[in-house]
PDB file of N, CA and C in Angstrom:
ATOM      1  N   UNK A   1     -91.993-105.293-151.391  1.00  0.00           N
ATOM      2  CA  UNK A   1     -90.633-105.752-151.165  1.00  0.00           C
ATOM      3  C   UNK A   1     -89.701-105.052-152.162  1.00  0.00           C
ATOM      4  N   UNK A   2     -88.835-104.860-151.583  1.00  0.00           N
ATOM      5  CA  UNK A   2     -87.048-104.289-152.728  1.00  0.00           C
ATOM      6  C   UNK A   2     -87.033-104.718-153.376  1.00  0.00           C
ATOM      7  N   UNK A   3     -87.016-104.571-154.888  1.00  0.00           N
ATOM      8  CA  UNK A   3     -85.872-105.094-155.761  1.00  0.00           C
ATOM      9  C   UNK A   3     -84.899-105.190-155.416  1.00  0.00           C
ATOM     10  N   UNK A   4     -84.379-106.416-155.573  1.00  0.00           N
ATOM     11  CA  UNK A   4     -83.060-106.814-155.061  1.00  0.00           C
ATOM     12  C   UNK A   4     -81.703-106.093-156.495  1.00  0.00           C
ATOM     13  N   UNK A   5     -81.918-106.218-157.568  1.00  0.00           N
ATOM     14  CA  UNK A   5     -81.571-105.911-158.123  1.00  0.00           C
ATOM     15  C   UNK A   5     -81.310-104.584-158.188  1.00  0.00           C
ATOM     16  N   UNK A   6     -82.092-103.783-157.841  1.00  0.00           N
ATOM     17  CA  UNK A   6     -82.144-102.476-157.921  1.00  0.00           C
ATOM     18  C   UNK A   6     -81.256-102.210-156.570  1.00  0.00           C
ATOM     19  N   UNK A   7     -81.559-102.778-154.874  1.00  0.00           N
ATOM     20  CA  UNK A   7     -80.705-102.781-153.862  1.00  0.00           C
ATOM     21  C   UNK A   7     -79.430-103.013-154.295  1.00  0.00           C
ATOM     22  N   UNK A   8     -78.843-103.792-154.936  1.00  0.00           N
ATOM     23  CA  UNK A   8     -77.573-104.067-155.381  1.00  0.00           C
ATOM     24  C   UNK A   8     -76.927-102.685-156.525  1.00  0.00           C
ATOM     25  N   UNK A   9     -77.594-102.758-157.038  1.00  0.00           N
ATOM     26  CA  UNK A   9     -77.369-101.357-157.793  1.00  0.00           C
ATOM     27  C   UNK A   9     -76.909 -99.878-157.443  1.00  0.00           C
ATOM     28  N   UNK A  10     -78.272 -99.669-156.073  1.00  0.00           N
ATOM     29  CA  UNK A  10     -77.824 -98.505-155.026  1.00  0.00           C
ATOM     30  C   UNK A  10     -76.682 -98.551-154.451  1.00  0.00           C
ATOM     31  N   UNK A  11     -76.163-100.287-153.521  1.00  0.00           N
ATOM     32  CA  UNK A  11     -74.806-100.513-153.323  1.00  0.00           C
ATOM     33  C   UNK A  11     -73.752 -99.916-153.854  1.00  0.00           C
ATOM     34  N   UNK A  12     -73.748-100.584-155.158  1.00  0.00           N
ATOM     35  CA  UNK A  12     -72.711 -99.923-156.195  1.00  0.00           C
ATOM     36  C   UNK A  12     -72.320 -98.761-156.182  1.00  0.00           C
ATOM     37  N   UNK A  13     -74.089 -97.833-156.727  1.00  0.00           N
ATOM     38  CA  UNK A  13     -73.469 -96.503-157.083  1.00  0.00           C
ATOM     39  C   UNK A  13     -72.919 -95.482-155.730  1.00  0.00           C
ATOM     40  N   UNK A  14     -73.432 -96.419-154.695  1.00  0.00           N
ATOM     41  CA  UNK A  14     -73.330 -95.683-153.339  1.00  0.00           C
ATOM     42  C   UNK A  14     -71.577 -95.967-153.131  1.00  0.00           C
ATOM     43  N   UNK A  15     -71.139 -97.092-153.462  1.00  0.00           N
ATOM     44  CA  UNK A  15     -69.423 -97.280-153.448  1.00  0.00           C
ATOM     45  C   UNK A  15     -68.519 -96.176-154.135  1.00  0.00           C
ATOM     46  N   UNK A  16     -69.202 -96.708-155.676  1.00  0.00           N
ATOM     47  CA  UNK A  16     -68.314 -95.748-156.589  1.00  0.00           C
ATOM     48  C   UNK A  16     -68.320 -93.893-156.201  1.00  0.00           C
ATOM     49  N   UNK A  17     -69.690 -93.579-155.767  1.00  0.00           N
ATOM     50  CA  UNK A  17     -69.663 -92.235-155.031  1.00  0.00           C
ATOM     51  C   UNK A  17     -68.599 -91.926-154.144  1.00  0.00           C
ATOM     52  N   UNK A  18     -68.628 -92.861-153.049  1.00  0.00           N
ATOM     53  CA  UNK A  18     -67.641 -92.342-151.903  1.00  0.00           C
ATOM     54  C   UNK A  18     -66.172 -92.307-152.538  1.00  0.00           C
ATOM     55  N   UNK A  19     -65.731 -92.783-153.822  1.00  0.00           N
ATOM     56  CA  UNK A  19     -64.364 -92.650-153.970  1.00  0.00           C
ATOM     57  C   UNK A  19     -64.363 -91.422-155.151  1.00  0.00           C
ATOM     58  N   UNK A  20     -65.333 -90.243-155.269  1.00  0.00           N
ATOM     59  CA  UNK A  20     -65.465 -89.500-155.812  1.00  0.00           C
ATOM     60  C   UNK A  20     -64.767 -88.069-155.192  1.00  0.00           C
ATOM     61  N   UNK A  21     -64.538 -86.983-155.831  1.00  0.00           N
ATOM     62  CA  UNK A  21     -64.189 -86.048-155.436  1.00  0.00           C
ATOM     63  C   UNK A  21     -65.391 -85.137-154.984  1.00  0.00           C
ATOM     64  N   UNK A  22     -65.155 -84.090-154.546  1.00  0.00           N
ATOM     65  CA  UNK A  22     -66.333 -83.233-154.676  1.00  0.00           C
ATOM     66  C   UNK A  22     -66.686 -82.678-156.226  1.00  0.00           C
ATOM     67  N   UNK A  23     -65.663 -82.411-156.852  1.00  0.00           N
ATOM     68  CA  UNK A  23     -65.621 -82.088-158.345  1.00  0.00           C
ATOM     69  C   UNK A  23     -66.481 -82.836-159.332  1.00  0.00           C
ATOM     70  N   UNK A  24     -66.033 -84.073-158.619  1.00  0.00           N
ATOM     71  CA  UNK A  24     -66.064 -85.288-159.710  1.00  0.00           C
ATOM     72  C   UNK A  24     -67.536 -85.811-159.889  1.00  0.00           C
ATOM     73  N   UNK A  25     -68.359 -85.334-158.831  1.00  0.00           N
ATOM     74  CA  UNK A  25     -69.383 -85.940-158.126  1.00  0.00           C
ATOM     75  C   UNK A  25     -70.536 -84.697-158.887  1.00  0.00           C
ATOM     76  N   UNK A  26     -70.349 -83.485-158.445  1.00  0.00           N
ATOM     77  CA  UNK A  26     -70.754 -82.676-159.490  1.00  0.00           C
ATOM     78  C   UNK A  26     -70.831 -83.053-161.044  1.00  0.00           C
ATOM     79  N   UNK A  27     -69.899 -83.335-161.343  1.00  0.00           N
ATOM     80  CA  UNK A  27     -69.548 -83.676-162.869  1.00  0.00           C
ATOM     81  C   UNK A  27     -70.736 -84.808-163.169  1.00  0.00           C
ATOM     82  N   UNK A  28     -70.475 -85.646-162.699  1.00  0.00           N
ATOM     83  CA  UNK A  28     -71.384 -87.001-162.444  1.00  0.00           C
ATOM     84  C   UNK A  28     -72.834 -86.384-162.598  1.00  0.00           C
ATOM     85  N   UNK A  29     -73.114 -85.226-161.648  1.00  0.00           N
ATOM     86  CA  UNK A  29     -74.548 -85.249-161.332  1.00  0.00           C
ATOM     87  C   UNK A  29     -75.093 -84.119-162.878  1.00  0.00           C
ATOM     88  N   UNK A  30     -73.681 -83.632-163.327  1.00  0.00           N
ATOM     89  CA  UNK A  30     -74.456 -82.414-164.515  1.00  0.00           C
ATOM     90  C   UNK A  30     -74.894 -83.684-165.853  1.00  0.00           C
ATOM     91  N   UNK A  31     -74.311 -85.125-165.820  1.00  0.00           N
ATOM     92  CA  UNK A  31     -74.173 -85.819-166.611  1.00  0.00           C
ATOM     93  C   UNK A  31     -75.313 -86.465-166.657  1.00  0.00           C
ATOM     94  N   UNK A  32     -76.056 -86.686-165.552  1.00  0.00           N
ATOM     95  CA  UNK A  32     -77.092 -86.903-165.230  1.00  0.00           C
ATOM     96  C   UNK A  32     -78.277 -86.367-165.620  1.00  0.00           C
ATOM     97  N   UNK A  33     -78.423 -84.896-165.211  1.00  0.00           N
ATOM     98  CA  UNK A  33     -79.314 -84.026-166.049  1.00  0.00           C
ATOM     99  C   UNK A  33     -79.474 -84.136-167.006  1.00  0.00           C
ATOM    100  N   UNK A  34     -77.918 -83.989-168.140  1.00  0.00           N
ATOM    101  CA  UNK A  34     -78.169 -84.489-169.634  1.00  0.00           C
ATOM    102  C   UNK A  34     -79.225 -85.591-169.566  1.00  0.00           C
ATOM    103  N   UNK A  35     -79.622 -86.174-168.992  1.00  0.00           N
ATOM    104  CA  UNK A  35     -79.731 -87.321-169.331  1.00  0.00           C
ATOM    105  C   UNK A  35     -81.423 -87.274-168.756  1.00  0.00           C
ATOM    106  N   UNK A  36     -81.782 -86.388-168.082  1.00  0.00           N
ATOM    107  CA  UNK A  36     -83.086 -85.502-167.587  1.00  0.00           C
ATOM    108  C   UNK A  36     -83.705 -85.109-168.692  1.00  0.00           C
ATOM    109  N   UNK A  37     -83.066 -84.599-169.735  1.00  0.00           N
ATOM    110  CA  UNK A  37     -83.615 -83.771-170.254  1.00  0.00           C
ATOM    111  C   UNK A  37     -83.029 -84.406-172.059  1.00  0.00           C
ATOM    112  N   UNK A  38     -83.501 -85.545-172.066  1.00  0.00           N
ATOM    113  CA  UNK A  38     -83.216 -86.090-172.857  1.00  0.00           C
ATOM    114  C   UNK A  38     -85.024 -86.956-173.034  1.00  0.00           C
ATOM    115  N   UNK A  39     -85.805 -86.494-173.908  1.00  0.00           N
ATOM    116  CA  UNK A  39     -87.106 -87.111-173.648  1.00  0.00           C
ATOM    117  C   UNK A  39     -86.625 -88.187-174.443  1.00  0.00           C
ATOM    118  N   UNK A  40     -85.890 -89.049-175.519  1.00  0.00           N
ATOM    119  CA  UNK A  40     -85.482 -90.494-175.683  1.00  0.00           C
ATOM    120  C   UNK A  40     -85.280 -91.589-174.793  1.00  0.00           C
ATOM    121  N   UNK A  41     -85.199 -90.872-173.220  1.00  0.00           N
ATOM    122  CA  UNK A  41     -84.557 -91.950-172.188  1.00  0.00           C
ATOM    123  C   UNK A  41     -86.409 -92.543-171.540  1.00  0.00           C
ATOM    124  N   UNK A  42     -86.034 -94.081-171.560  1.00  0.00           N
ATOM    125  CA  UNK A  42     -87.255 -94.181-171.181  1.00  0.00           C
ATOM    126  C   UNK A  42     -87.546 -94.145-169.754  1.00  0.00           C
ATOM    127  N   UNK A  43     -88.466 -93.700-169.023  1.00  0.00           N
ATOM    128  CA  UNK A  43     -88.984 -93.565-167.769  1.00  0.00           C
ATOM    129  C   UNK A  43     -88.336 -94.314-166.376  1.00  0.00           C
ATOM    130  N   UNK A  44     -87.615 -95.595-166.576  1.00  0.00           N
ATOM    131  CA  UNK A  44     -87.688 -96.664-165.410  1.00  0.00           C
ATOM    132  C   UNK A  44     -86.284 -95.929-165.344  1.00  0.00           C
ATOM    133  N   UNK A  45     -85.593 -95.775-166.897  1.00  0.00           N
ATOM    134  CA  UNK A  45     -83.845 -95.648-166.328  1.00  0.00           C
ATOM    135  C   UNK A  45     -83.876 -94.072-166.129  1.00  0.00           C
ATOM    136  N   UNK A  46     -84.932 -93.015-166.154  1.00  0.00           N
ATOM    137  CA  UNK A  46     -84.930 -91.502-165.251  1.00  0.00           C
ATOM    138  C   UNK A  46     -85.034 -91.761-163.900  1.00  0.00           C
ATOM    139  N   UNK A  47     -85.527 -93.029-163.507  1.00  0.00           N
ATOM    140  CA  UNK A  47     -86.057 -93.183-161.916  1.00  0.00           C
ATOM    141  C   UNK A  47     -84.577 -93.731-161.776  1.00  0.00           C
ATOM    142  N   UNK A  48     -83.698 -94.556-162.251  1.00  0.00           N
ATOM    143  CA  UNK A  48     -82.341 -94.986-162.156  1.00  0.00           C
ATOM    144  C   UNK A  48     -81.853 -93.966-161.436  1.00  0.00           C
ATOM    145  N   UNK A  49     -81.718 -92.777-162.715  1.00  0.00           N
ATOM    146  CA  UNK A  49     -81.256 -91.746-162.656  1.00  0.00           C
ATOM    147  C   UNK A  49     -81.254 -90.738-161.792  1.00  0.00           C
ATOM    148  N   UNK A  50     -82.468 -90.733-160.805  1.00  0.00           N
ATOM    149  CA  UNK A  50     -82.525 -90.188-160.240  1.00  0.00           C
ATOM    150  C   UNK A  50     -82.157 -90.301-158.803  1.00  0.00           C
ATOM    151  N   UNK A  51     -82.401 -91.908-158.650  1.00  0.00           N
ATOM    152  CA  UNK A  51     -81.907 -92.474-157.558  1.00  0.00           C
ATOM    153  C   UNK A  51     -79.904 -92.477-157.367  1.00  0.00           C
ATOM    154  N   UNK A  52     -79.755 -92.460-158.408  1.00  0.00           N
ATOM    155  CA  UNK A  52     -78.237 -92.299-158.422  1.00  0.00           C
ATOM    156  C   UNK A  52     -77.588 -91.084-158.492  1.00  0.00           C
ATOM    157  N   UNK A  53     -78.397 -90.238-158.745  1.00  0.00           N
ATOM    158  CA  UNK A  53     -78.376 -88.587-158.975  1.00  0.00           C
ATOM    159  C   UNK A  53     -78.568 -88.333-157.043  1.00  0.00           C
ATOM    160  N   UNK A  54     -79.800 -88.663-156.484  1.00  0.00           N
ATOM    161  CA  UNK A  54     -79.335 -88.689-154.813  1.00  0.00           C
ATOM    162  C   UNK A  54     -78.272 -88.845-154.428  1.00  0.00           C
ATOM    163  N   UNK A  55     -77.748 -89.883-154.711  1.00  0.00           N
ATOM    164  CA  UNK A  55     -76.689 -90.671-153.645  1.00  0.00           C
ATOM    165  C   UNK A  55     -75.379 -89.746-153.930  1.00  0.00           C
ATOM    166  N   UNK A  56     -75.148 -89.075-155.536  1.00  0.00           N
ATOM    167  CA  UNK A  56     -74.067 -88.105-155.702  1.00  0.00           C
ATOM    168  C   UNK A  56     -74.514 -86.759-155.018  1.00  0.00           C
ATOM    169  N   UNK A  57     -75.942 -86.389-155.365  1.00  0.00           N
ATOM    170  CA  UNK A  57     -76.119 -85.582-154.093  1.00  0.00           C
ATOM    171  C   UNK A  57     -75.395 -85.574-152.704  1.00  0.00           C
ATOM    172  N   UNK A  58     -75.949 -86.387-151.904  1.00  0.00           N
ATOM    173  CA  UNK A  58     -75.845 -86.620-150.571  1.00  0.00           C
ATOM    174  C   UNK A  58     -74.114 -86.889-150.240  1.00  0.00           C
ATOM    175  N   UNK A  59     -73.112 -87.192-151.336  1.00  0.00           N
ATOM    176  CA  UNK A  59     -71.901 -87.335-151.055  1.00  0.00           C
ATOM    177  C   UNK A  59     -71.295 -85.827-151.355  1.00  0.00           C
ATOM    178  N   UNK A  60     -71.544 -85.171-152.207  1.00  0.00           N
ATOM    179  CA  UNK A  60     -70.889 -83.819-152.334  1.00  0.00           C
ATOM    180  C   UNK A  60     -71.570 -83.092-150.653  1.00  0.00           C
ATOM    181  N   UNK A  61     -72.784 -83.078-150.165  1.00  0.00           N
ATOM    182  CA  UNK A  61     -73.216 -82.710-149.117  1.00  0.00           C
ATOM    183  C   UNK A  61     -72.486 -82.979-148.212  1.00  0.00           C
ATOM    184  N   UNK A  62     -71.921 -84.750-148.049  1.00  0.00           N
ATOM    185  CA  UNK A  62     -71.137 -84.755-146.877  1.00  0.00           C
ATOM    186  C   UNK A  62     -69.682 -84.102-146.549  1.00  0.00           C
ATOM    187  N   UNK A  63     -68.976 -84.304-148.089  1.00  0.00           N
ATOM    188  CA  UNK A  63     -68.065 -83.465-148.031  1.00  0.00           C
ATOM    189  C   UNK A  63     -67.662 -82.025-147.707  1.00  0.00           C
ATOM    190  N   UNK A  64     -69.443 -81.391-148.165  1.00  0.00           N
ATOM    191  CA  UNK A  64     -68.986 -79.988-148.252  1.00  0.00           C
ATOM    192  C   UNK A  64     -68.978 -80.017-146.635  1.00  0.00           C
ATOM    193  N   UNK A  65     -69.809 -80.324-145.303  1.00  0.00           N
ATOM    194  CA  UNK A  65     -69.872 -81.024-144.305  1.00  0.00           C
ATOM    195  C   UNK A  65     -68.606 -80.719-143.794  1.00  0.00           C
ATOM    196  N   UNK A  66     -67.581 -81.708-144.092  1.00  0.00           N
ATOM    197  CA  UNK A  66     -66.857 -82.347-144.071  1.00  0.00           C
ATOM    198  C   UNK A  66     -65.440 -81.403-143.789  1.00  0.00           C
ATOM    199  N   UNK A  67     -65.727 -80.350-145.045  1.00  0.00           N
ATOM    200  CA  UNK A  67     -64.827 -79.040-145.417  1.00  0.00           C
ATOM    201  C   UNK A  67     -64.877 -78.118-144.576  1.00  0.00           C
ATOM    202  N   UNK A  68     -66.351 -77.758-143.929  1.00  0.00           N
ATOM    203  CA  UNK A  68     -66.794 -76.681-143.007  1.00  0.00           C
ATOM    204  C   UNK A  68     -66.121 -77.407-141.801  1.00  0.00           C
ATOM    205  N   UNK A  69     -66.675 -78.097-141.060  1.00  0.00           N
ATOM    206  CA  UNK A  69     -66.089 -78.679-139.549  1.00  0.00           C
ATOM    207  C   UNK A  69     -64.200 -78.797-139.946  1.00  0.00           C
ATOM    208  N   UNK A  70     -63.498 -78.899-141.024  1.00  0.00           N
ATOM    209  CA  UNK A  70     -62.319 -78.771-140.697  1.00  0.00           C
ATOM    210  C   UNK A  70     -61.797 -77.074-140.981  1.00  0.00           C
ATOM    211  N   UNK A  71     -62.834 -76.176-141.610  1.00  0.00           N
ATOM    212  CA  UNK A  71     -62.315 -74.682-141.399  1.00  0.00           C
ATOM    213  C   UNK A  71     -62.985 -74.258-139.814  1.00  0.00           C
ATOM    214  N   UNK A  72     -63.755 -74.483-139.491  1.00  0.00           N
ATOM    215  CA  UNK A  72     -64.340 -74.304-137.737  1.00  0.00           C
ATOM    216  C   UNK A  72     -63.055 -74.819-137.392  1.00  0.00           C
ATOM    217  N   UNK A  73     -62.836 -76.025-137.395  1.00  0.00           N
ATOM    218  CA  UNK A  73     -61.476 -76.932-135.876  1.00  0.00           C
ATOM    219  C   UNK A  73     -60.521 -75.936-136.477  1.00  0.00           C
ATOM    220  N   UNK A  74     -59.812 -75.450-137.728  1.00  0.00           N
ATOM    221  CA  UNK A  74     -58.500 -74.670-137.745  1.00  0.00           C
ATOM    222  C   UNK A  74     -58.865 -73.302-137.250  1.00  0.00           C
ATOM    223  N   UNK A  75     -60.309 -72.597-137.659  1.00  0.00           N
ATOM    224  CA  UNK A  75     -60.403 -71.478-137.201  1.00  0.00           C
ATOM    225  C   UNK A  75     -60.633 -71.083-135.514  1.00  0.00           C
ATOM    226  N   UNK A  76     -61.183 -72.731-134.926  1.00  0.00           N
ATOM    227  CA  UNK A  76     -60.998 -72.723-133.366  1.00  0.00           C
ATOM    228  C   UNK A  76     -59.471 -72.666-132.910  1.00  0.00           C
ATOM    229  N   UNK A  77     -59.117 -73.789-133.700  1.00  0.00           N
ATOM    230  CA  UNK A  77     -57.234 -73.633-132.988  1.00  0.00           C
ATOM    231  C   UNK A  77     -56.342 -72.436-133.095  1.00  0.00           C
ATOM    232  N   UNK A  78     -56.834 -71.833-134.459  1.00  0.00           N
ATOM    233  CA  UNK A  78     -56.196 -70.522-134.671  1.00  0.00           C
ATOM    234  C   UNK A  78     -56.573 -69.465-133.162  1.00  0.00           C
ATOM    235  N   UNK A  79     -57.432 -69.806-133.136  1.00  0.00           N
ATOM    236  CA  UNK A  79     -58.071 -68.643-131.816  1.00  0.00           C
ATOM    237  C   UNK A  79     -57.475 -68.569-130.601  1.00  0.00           C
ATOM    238  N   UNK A  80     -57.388 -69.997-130.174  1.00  0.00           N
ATOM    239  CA  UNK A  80     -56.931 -70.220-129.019  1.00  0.00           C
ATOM    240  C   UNK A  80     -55.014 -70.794-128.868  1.00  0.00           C
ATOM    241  N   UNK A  81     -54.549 -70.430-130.306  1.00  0.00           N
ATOM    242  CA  UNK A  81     -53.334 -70.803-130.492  1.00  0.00           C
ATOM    243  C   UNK A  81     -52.476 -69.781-128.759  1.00  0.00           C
ATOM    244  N   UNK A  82     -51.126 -70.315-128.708  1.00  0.00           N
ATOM    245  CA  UNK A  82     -51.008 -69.215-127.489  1.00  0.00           C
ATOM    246  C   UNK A  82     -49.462 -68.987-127.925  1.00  0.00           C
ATOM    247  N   UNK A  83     -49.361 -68.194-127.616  1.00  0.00           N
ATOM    248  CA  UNK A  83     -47.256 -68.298-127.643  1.00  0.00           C
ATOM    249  C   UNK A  83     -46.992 -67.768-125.941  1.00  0.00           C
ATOM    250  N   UNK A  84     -46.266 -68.381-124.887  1.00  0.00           N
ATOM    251  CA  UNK A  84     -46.523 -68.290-123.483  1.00  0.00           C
ATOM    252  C   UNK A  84     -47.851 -67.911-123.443  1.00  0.00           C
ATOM    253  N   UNK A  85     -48.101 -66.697-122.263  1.00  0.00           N
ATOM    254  CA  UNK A  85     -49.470 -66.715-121.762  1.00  0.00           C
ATOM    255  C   UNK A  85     -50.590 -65.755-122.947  1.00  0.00           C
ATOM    256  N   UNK A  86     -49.881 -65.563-123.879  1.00  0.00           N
ATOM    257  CA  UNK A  86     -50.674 -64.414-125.148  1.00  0.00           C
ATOM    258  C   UNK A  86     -51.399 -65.375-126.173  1.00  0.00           C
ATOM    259  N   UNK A  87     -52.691 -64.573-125.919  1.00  0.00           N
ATOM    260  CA  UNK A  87     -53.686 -65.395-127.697  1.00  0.00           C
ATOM    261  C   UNK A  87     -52.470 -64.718-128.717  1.00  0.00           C
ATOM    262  N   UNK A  88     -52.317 -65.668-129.674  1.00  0.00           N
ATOM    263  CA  UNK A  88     -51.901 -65.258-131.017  1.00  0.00           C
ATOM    264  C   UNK A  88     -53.150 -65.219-131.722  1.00  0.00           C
ATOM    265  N   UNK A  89     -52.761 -64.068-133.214  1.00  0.00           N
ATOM    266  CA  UNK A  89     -53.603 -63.549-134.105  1.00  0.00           C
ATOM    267  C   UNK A  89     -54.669 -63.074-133.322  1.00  0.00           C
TER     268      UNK A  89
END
């Protein structure tokens, strides 16, 4: 069974992610590493870490996502832009 505690936790960091930038989220995840490569940190809060290190993963992913499908839709509209019966550009 889940830790519930730990489910509540993922919640969280899964919130505070989505109001992240793509920048910001990076930043987050290099802060993280520090924190990889820190043999003082004990074992349970690297598995923290890592689980919360995903979830900033998977949000810079959606964005970058996110960035591509809106240069495709402008680079489709650009294509098929018309001025009367002529493609422009």
């Amino acid at each position: 069974m889940a830790d519930p505690t730990l489910t509540k936790q993922i919640k969280a960091w899964t919130k505070a992610a989505s109001a992240l930038s793509y920048e910001e989220s990076l930043q987050a995840l290099d802060l993280l590493l520090t924190q990889f490569q820190n043999d003082a940190v004990p074992m349970a809060e690297l598995q923290r870490h890592y689980l919360q290190g995903q979830i900033y993963l998977e949000h810079c992913k959606s964005l970058l996502e996110a960035a591509e499908q809106t240069a495709v839709s402008y680079t489709h509209l650009r294509a098929h832009e018309t001025r009367g019966n002529l493609v422009c550009r």
